[in-house]
C-alpha atoms as a PDB file:
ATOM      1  CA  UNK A   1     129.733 104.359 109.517  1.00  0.00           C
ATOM      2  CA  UNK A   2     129.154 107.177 106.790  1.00  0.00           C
ATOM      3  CA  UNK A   3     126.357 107.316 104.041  1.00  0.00           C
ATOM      4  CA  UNK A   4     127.752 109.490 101.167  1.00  0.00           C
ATOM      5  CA  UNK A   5     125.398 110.809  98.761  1.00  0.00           C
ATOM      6  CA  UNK A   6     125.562 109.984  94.798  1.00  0.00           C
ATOM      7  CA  UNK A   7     125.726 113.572  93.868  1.00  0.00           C
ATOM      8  CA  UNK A   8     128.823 114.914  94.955  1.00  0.00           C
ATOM      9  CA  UNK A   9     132.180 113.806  97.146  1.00  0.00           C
ATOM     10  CA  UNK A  10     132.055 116.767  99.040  1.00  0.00           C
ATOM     11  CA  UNK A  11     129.201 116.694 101.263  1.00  0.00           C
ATOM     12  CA  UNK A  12     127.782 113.571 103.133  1.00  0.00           C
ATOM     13  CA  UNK A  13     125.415 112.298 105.730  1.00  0.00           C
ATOM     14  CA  UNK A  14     126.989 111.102 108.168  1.00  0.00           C
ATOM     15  CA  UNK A  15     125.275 109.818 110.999  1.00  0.00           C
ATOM     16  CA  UNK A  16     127.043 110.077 114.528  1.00  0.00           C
ATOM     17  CA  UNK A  17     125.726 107.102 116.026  1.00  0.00           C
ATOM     18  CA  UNK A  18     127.428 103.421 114.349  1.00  0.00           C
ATOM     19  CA  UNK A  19     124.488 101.037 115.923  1.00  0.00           C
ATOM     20  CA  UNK A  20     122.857  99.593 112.775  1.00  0.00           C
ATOM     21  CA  UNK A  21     120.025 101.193 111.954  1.00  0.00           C
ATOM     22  CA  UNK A  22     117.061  98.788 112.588  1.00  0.00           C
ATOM     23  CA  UNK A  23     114.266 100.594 114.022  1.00  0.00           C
ATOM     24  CA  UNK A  24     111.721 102.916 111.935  1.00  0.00           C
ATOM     25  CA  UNK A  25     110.563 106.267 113.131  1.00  0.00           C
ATOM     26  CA  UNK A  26     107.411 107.884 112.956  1.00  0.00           C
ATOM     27  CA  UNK A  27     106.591 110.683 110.154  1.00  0.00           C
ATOM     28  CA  UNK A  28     106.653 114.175 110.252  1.00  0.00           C
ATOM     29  CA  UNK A  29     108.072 114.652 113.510  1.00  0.00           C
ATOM     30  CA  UNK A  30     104.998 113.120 115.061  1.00  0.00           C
ATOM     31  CA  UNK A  31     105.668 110.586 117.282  1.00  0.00           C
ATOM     32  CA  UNK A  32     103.329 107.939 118.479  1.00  0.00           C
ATOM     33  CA  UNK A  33     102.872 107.310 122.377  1.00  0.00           C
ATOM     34  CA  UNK A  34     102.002 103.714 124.083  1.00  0.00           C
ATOM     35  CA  UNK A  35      99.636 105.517 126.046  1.00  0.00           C
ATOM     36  CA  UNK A  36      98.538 108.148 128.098  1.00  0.00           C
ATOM     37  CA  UNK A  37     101.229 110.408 130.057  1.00  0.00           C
ATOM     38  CA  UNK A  38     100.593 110.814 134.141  1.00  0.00           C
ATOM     39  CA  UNK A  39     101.627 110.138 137.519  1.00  0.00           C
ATOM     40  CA  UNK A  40     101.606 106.118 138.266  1.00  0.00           C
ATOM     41  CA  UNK A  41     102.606 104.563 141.809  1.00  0.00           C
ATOM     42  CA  UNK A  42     103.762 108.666 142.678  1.00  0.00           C
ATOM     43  CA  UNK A  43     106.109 108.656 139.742  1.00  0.00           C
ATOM     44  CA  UNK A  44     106.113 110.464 136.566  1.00  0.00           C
ATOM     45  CA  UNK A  45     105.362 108.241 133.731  1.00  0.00           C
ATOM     46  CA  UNK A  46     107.034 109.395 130.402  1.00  0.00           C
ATOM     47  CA  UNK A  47     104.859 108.983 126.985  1.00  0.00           C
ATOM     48  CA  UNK A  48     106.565 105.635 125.519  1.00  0.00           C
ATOM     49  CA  UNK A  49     107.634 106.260 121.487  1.00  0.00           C
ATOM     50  CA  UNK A  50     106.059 103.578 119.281  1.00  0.00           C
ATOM     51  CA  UNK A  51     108.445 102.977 116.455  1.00  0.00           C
ATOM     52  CA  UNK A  52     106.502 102.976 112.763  1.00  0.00           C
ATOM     53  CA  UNK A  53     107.669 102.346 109.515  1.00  0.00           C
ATOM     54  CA  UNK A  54     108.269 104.939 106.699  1.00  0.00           C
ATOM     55  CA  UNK A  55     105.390 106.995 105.359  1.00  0.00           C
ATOM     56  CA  UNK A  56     103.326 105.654 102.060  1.00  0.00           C
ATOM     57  CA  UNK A  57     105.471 106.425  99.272  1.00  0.00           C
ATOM     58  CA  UNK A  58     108.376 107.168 100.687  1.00  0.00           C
ATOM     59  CA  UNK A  59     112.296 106.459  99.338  1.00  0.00           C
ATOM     60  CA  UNK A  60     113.695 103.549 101.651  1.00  0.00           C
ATOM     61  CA  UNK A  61     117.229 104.942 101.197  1.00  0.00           C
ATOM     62  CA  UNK A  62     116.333 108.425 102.081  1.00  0.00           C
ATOM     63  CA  UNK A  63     114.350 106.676 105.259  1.00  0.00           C
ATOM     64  CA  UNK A  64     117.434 104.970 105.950  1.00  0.00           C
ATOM     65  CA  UNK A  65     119.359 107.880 106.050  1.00  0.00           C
ATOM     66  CA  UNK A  66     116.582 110.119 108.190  1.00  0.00           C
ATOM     67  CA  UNK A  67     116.341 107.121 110.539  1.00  0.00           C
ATOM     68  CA  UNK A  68     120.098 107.113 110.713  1.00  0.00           C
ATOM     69  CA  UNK A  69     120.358 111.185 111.280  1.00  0.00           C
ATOM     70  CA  UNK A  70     117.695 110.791 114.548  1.00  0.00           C
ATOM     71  CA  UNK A  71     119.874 108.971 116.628  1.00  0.00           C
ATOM     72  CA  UNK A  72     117.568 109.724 119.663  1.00  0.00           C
ATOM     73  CA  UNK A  73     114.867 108.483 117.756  1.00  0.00           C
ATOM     74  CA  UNK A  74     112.367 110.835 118.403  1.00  0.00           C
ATOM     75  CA  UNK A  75     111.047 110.972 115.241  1.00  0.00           C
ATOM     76  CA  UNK A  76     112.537 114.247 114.189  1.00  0.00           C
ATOM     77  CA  UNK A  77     115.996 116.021 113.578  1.00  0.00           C
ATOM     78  CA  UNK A  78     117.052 118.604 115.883  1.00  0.00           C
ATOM     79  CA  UNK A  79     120.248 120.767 114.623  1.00  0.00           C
ATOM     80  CA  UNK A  80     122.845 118.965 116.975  1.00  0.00           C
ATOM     81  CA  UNK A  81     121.611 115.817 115.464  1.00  0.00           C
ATOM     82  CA  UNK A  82     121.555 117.346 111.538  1.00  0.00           C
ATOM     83  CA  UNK A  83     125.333 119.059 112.773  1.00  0.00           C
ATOM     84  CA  UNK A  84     126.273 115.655 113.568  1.00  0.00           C
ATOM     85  CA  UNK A  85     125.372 114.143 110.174  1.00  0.00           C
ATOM     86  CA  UNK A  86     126.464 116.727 107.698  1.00  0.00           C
ATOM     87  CA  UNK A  87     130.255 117.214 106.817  1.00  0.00           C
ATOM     88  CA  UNK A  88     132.256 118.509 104.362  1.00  0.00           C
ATOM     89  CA  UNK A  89     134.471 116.722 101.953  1.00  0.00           C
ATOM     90  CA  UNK A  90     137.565 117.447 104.411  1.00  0.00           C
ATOM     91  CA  UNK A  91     135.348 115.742 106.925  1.00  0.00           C
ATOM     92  CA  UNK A  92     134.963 118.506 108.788  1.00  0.00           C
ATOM     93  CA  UNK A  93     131.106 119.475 110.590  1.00  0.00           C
ATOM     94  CA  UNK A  94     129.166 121.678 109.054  1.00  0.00           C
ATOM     95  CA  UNK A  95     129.493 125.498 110.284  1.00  0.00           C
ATOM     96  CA  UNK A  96     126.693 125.563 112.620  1.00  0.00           C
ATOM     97  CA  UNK A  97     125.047 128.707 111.345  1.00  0.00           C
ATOM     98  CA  UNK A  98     125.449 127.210 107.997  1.00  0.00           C
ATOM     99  CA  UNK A  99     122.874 124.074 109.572  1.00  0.00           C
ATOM    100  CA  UNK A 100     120.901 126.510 111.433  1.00  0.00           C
ATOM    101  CA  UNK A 101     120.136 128.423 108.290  1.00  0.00           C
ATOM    102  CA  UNK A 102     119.162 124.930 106.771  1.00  0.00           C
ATOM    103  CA  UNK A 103     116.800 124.036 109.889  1.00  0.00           C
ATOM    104  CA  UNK A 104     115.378 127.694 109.495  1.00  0.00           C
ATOM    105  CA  UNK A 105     114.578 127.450 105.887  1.00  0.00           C
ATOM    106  CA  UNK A 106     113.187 123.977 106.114  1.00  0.00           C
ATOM    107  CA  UNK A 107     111.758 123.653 109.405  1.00  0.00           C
ATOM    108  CA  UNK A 108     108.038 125.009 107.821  1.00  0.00           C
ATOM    109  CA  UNK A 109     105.840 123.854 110.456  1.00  0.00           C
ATOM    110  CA  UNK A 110     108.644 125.938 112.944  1.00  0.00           C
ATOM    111  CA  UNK A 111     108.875 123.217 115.587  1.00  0.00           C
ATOM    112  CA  UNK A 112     112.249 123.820 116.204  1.00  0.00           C
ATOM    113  CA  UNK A 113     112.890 120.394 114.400  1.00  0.00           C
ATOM    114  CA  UNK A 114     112.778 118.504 110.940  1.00  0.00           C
ATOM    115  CA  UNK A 115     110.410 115.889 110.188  1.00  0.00           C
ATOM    116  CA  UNK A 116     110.839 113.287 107.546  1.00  0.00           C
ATOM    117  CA  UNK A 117     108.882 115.702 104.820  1.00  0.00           C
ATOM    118  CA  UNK A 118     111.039 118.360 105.641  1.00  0.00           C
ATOM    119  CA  UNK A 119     114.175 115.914 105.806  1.00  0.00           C
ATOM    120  CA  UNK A 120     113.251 114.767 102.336  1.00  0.00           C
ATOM    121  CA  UNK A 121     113.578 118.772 100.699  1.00  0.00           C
ATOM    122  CA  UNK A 122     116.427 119.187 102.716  1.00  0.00           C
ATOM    123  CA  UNK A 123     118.265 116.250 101.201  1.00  0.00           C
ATOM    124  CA  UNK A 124     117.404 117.584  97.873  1.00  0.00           C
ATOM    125  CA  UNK A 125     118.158 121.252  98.643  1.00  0.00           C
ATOM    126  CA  UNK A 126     121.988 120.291  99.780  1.00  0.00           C
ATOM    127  CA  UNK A 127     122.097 117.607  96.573  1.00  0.00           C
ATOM    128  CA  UNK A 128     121.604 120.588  94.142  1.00  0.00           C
ATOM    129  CA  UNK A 129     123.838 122.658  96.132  1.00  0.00           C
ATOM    130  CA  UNK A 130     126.233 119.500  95.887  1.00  0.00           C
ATOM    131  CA  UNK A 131     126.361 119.645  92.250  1.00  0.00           C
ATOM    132  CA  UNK A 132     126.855 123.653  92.161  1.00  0.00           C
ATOM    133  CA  UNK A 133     129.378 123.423  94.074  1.00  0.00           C
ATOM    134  CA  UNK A 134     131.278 120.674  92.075  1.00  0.00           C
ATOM    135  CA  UNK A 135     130.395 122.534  88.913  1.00  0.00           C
ATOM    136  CA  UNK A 136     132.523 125.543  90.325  1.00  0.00           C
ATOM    137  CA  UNK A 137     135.191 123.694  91.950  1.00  0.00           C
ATOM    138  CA  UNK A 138     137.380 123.536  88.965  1.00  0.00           C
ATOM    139  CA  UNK A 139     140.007 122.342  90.459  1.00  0.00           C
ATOM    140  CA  UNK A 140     138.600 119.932  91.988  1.00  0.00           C
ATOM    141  CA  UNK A 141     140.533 121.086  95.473  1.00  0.00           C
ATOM    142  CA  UNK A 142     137.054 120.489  98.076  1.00  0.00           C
ATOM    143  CA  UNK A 143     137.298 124.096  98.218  1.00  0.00           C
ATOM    144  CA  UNK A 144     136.230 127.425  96.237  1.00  0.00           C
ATOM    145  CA  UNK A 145     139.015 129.939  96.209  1.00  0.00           C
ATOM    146  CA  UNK A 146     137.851 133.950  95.111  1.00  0.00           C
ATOM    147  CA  UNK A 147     137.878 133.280  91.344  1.00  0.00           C
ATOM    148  CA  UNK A 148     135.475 130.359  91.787  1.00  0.00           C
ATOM    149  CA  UNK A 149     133.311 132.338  93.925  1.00  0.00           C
ATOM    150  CA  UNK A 150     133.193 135.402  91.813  1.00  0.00           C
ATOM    151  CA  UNK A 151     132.429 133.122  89.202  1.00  0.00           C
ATOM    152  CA  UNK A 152     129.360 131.448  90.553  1.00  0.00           C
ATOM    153  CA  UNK A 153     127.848 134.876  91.956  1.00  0.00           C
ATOM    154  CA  UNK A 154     128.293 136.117  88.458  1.00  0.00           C
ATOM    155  CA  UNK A 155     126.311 133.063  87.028  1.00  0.00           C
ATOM    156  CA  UNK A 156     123.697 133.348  89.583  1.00  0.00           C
ATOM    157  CA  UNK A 157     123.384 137.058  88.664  1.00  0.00           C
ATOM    158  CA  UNK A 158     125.461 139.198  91.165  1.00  0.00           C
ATOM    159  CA  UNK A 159     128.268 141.250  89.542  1.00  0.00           C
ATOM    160  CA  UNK A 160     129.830 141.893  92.832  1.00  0.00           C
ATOM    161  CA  UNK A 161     132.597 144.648  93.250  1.00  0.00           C
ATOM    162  CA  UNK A 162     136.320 142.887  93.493  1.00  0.00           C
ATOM    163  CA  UNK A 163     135.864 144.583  96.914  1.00  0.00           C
ATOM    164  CA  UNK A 164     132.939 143.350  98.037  1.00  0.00           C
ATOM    165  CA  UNK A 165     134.115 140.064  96.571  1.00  0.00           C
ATOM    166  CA  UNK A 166     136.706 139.758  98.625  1.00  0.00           C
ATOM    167  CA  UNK A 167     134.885 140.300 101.710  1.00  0.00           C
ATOM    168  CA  UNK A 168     132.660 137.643 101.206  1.00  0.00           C
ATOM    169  CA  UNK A 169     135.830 135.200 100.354  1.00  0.00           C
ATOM    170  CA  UNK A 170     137.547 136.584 103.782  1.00  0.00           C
ATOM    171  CA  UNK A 171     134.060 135.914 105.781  1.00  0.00           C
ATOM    172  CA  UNK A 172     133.367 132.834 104.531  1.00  0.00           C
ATOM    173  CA  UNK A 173     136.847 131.351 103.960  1.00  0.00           C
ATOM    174  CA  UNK A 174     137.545 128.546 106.913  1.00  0.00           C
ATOM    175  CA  UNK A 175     140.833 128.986 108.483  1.00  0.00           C
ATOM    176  CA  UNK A 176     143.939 127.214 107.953  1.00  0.00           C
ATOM    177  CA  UNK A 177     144.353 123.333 109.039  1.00  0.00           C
ATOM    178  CA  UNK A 178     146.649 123.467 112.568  1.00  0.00           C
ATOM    179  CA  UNK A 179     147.430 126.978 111.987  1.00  0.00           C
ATOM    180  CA  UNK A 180     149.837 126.803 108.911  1.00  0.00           C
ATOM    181  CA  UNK A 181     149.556 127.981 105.465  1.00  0.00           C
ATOM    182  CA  UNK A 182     147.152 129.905 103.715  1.00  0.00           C
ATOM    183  CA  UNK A 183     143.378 129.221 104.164  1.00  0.00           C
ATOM    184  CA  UNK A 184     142.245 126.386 102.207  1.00  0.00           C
ATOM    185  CA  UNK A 185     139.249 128.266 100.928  1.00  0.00           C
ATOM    186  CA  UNK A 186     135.359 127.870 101.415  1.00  0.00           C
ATOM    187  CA  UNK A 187     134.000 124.690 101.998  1.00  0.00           C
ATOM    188  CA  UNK A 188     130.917 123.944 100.544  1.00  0.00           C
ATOM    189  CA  UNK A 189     129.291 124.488 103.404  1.00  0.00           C
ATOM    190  CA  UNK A 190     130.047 128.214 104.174  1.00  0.00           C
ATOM    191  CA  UNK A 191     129.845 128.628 100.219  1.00  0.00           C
ATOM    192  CA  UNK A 192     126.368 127.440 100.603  1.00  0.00           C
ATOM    193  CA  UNK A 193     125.729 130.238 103.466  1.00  0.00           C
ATOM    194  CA  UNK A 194     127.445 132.764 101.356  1.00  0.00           C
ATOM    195  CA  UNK A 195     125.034 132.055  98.560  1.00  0.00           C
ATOM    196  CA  UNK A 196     122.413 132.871 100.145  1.00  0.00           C
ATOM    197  CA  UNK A 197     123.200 135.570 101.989  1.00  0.00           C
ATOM    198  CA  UNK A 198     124.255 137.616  99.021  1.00  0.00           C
ATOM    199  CA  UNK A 199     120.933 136.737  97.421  1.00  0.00           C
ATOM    200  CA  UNK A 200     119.069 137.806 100.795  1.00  0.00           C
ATOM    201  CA  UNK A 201     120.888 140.893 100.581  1.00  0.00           C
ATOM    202  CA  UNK A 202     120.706 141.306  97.361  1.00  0.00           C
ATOM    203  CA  UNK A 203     117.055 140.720  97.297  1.00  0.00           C
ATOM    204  CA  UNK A 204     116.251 142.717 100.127  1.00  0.00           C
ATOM    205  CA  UNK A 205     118.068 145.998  98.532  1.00  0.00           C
ATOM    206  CA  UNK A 206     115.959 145.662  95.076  1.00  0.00           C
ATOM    207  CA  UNK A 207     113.088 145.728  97.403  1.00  0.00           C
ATOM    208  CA  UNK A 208     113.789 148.946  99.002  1.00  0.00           C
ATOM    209  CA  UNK A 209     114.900 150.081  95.483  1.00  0.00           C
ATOM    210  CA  UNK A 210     112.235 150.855  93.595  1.00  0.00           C
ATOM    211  CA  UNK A 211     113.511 153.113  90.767  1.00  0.00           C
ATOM    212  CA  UNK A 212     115.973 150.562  90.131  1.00  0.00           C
ATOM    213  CA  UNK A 213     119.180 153.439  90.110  1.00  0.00           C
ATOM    214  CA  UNK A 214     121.377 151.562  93.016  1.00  0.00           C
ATOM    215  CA  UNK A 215     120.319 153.872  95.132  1.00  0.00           C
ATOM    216  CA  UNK A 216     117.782 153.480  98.791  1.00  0.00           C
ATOM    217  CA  UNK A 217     117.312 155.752 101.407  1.00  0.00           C
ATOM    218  CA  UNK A 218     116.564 153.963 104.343  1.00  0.00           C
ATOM    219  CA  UNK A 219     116.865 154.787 108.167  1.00  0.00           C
ATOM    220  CA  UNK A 220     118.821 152.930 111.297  1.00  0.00           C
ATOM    221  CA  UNK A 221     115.783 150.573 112.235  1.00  0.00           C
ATOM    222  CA  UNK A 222     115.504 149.484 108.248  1.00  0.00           C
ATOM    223  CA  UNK A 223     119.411 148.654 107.563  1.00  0.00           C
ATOM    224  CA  UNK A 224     119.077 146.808 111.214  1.00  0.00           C
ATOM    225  CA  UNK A 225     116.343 144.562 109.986  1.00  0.00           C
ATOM    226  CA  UNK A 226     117.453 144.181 106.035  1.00  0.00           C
ATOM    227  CA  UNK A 227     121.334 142.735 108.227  1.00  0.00           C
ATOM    228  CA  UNK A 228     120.148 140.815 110.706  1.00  0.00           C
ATOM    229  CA  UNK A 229     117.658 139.245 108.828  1.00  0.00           C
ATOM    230  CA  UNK A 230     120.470 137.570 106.344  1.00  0.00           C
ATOM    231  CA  UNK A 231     121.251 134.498 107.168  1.00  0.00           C
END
């Protein structure tokens, strides 16, 4: 069972689980308990989860699909769960740093989860990315080689060296299928994470650039926490 989004062919929910999806979750990563937890006849008695239906307002097909994604119906989407569901138009998982950067950027209230709310700007964050991705795909392979990519960092802004350009295309790139022939290029999901991490970068330089020459002077502790703060 696969639900494939409208936007693009090349990125999907897909939820693990192929049980049809007939039970409603609560919202927000809530859930509701059937009563009190405790100790009854000298064993533990777990809270029991009390299935709702969708928040007011909400999109039934975008319920659907969150309902689909918690497959341990807890009422919220923890990354193996949002790994499990995302794949790439090879049908390949998601890189999981790419989903933890998603979970990290989206998981406001920082409960180490995603709720429906959080679900719902998720879905629409990876649907832009979708249609980016398509846009610069021109040959339509699933894949962006180094010519697409320095051609969508250049429209978002980032005139990248044809050095530093291909660094990026030899982090990013996923390896070869079996072990033969020349990588097939980055998927949208790592050209997602490569996005961003240029802008992060990017972003965090101007900072410490305040003349604006392309110039910083910054110690050890500053690069450290400017690097490992990228994605």
């Amino acid at each position: 069972m696969s639900l494939h989004h409208s936007a693009s062919h090349h990125s999907q929910y897909r939820p693990h689980s192929a049980r049809p999806i007939n039970q409603s979750i609560s919202y927000g990563g809530q859930p509701g308990y059937g009563g009190q937890s405790g100790y009854s006849g000298g064993q533990y008695a777990p809270p029991q989860y009390v299935p709702q239906g969708p928040p007011p307002g909400a999109d039934p097909q975008l319920w659907q699909w969150f309902s689909a994604v918690d497959t341990d119906r807890s009422g919220a989407i923890t990354v193996n769960e949002l790994q499990a569901a995302l794949v790439n138009g090879n049908w390949t998982r998601f890189d999981l740093d790419t989903v933890k950067m998603l979970m990290n950027i989206f998981d406001t209230d920082r409960s180490g989860t995603i709720g429906f709310a959080e679900f719902a700007g998720l879905w629409k964050y990876v649907a832009d990315w979708q249609n980016v991705f398509k846009h610069f795909d021109r040959d339509h392979s699933g894949s962006i080689d180094g010519l697409e990519l320095a051609q969508a960092l250049r429209s978002f802004g980032y005139n990248l060296s044809p050095t530093i350009l291909a660094l990026v295309e030899q982090k990013y790139a996923s390896g070869p299928t079996g072990g033969y022939g020349p990588p097939p290029g980055i998927t949208f999901d790592r050209f997602v994470r490569a996005c961003v991490v240029v802008k992060t970068l990017s972003e965090a330089f101007q900072q410490q650039d305040s003349d604006r020459d392309g110039w910083i002077t910054i110690n050890y502790e500053q690069f450290m926490k400017i690097v490992l703060a990228a994605p």
